[in-house]
Protein backbone atom coordinates (compact mmCIF):
# COMPACT_ATOMS: atom_id res chain seq x y z
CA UNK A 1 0.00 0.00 0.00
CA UNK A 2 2.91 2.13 0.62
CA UNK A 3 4.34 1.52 -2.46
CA UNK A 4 1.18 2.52 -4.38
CA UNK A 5 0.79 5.68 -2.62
CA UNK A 6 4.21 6.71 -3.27
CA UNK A 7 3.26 6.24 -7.05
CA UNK A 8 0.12 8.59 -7.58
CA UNK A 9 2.58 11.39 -7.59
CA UNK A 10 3.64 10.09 -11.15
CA UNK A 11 0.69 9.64 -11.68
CA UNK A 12 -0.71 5.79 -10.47
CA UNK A 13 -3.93 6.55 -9.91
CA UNK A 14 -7.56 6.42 -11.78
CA UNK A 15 -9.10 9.85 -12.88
CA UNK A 16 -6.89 12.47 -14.67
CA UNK A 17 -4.27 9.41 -14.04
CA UNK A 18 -1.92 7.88 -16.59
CA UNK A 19 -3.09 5.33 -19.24
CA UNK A 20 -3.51 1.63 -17.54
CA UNK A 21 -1.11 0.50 -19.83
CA UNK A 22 1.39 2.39 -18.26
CA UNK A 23 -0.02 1.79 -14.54
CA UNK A 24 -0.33 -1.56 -15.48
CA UNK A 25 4.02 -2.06 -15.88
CA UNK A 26 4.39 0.10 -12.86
CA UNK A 27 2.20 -2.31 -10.85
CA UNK A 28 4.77 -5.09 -12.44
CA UNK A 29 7.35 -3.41 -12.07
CA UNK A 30 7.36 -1.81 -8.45
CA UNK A 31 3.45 -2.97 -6.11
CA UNK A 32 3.71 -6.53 -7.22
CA UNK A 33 7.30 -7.51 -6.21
CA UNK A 34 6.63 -5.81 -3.14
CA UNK A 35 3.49 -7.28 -1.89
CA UNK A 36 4.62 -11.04 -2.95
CA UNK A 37 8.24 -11.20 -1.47
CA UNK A 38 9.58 -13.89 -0.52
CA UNK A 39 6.23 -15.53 0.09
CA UNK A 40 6.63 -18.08 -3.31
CA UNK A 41 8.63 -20.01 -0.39
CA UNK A 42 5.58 -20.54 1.54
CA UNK A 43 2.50 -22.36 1.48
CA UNK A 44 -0.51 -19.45 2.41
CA UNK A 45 -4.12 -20.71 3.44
CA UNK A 46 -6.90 -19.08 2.03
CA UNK A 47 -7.79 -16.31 4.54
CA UNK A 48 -4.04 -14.96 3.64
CA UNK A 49 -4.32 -15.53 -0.46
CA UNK A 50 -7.57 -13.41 -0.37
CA UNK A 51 -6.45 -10.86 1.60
CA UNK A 52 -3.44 -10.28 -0.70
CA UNK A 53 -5.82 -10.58 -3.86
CA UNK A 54 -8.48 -7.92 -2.54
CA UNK A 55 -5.78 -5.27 -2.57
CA UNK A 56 -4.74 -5.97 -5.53
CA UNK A 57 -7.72 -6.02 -7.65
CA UNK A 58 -9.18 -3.21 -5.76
CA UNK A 59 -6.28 -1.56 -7.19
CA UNK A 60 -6.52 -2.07 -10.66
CA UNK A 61 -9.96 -1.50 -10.06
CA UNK A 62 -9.18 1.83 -9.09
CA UNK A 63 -6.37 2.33 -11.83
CA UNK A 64 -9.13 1.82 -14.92
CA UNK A 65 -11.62 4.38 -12.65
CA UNK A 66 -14.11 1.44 -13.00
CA UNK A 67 -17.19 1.35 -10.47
CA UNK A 68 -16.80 -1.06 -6.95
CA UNK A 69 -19.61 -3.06 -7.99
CA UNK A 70 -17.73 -4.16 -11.31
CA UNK A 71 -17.02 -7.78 -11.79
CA UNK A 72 -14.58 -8.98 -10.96
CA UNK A 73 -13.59 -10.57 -14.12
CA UNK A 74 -14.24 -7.56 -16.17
CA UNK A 75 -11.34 -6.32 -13.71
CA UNK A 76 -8.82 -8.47 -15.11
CA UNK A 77 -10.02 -9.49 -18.58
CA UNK A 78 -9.59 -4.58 -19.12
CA UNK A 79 -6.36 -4.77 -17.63
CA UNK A 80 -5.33 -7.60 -19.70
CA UNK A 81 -3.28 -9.51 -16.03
CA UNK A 82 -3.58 -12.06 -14.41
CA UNK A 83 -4.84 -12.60 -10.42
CA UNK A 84 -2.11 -11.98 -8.03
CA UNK A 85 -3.03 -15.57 -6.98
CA UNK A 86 -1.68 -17.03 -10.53
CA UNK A 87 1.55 -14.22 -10.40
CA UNK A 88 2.43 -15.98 -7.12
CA UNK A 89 1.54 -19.50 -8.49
CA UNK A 90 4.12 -18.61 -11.40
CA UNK A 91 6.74 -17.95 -9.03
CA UNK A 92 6.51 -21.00 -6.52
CA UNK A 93 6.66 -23.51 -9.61
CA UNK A 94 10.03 -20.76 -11.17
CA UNK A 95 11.44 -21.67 -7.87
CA UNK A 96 10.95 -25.47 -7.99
CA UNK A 97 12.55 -25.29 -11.25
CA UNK A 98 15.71 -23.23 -9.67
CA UNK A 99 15.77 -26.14 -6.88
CA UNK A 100 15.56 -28.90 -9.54
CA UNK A 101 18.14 -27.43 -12.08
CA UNK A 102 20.96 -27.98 -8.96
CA UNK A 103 21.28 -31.42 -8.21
CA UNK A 104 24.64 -30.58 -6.03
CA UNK A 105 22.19 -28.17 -3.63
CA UNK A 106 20.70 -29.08 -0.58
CA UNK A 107 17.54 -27.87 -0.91
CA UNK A 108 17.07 -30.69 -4.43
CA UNK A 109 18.28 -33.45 -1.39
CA UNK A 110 15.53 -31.88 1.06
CA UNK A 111 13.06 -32.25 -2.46
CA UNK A 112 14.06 -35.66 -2.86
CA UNK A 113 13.93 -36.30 0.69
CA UNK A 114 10.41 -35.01 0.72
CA UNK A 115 8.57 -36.61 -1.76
CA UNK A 116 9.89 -40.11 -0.19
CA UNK A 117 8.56 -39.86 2.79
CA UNK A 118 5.83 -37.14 2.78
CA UNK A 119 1.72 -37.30 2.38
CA UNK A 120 -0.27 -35.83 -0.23
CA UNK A 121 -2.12 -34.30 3.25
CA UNK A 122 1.04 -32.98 4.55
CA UNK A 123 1.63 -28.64 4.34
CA UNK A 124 5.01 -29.55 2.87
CA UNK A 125 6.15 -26.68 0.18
CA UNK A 126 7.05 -29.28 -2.33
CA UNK A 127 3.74 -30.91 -1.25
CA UNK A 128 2.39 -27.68 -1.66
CA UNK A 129 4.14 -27.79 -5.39
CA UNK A 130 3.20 -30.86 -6.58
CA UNK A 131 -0.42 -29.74 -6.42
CA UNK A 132 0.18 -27.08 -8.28
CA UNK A 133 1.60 -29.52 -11.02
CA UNK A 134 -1.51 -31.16 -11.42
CA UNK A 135 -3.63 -28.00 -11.02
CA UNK A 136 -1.99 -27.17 -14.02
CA UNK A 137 -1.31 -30.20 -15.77
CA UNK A 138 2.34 -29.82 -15.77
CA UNK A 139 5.17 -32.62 -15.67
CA UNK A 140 4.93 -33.83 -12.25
CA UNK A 141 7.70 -32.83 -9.44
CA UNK A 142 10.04 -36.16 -9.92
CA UNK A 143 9.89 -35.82 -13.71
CA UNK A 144 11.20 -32.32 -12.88
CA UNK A 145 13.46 -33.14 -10.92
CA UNK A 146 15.13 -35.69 -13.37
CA UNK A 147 14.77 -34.08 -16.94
CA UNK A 148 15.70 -30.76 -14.65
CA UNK A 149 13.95 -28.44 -17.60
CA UNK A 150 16.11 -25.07 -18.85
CA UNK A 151 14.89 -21.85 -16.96
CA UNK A 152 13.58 -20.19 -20.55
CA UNK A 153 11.76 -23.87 -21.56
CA UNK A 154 9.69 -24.24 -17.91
CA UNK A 155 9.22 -20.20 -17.57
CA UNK A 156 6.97 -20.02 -21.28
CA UNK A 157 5.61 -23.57 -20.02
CA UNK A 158 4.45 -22.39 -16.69
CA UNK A 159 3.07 -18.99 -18.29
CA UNK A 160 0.72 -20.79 -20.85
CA UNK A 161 -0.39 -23.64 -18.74
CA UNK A 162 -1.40 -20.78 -15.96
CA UNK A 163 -2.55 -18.33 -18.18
CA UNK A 164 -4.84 -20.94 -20.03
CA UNK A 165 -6.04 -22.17 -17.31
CA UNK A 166 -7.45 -18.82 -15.75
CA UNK A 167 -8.52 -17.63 -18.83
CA UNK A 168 -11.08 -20.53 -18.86
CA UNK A 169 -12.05 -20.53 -15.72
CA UNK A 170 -12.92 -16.48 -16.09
CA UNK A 171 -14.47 -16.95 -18.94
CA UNK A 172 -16.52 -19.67 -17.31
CA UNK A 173 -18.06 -17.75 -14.53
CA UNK A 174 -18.40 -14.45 -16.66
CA UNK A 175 -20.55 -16.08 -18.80
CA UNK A 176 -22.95 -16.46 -16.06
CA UNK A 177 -23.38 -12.90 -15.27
CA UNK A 178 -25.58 -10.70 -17.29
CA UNK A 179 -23.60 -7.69 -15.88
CA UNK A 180 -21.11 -8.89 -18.38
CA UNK A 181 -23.53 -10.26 -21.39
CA UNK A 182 -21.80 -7.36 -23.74
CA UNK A 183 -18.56 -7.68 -22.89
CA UNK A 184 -16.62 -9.95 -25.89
CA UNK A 185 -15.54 -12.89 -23.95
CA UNK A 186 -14.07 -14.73 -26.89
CA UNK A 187 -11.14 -12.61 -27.45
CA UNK A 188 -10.56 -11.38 -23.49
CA UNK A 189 -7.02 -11.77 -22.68
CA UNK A 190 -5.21 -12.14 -19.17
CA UNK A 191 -1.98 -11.47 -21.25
CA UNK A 192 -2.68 -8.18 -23.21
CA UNK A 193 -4.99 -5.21 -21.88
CA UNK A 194 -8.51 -3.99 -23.91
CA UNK A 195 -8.29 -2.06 -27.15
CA UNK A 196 -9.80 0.54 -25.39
CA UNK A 197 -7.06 1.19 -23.45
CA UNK A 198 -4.65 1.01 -26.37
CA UNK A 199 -6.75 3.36 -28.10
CA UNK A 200 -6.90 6.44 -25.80
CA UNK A 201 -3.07 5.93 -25.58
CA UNK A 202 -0.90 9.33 -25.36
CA UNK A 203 -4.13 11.63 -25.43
CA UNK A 204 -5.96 12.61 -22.10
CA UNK A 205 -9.34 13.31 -23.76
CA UNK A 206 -9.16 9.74 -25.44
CA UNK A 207 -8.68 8.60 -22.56
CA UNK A 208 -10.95 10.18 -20.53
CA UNK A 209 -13.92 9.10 -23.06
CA UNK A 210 -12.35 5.72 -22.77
CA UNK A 211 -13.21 5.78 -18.82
């Protein structure tokens, strides 16, 4: 929260703000990192994950000057990025891959260690991982551990399984609202932001017909 207020001086805010596309790489670039340190290394119940992901869409809510009662996949599918939930999904399974690629490390002994003598109902971080796997339908945690996958190979592999999958799942439960019946679900995107937004690009009255 800090970290965002600091921002609206340049200009990360809604009204009379920047363009979302640019507020959009500065929340990459500077809110994100902040808010998720360090916590791809643990496992986070529920309470904790939704706490995190109410801040951040309520502030890319705020960033397209869109009302509080929006849906929330209209939220996403406008800003064209994904639910912090997914971003820190990405960066527990980046991680694994960093643990697997080092056979000579510890922490791949501890991995190995772990999946021989853990539960499926244990709150072990590689546990933790190997449901994410199969959430995903990715190669499970032994097969990445032996093939031990390049970093540039498992990053675009992670990125499309995730992205995939929460694209369909949005596009799911959007299609259930009539809130959302003229919004063109076919081509919504979790990877790029709306044309609208592209559109009203480097002029302020474009973009304030655009909000």
């Amino acid at each position: 929260r800090a970290t965002s207020f600091s921002l609206m001086g340049a200009g990360f805010h809604g009204a009379k703000g920047l363009n979302p596309l640019i507020t959009r790489e500065m929340m990459h670039l500077y809110v994100v990192p902040r808010m998720i340190y360090g916590l791809e290394a643990q496992v986070l119940n529920r309470q904790q994950i939704d706490k995190l992901e109410d801040f951040f869409r309520s502030t890319i809510r705020q960033l397209q000057s869109l009302p509080q009662h929006v849906a929330k996949e209209a939220i996403y599918f406008l800003m064209g990025i994904l639910p912090l939930e997914a971003i820190l999904h990405m960066r527990t399974l980046k991680l694994f891959q960093k643990i697997a690629s080092d056979e000579e490390s510890l922490l791949y002994q501890v991995a190995l260690r772990q999946y021989a003598v853990k539960e499926k109902s244990s709150h072990s971080w590689f546990v933790y991982v190997g449901d994410l796997c199969s959430f995903y339908d990715l190669p499970l945690p032994h097969q990445i551990l032996q093939e031990q996958p390049s970093d540039e190979t498992w990053k675009d592999l992670v990125k499309c399984r995730v992205t995939e999958k929460w694209e369909k799942t949005m596009r799911t439960s959007a299609s259930d609202k009539t809130t959302l019946r003229y919004m063109n679900l076919t081509d919504a995107s979790l990877q790029n932001p709306h044309i609208i937004w592209k559109a009203a690009l480097g002029d302020q009255r474009a973009l304030d017909r655009a909000v």
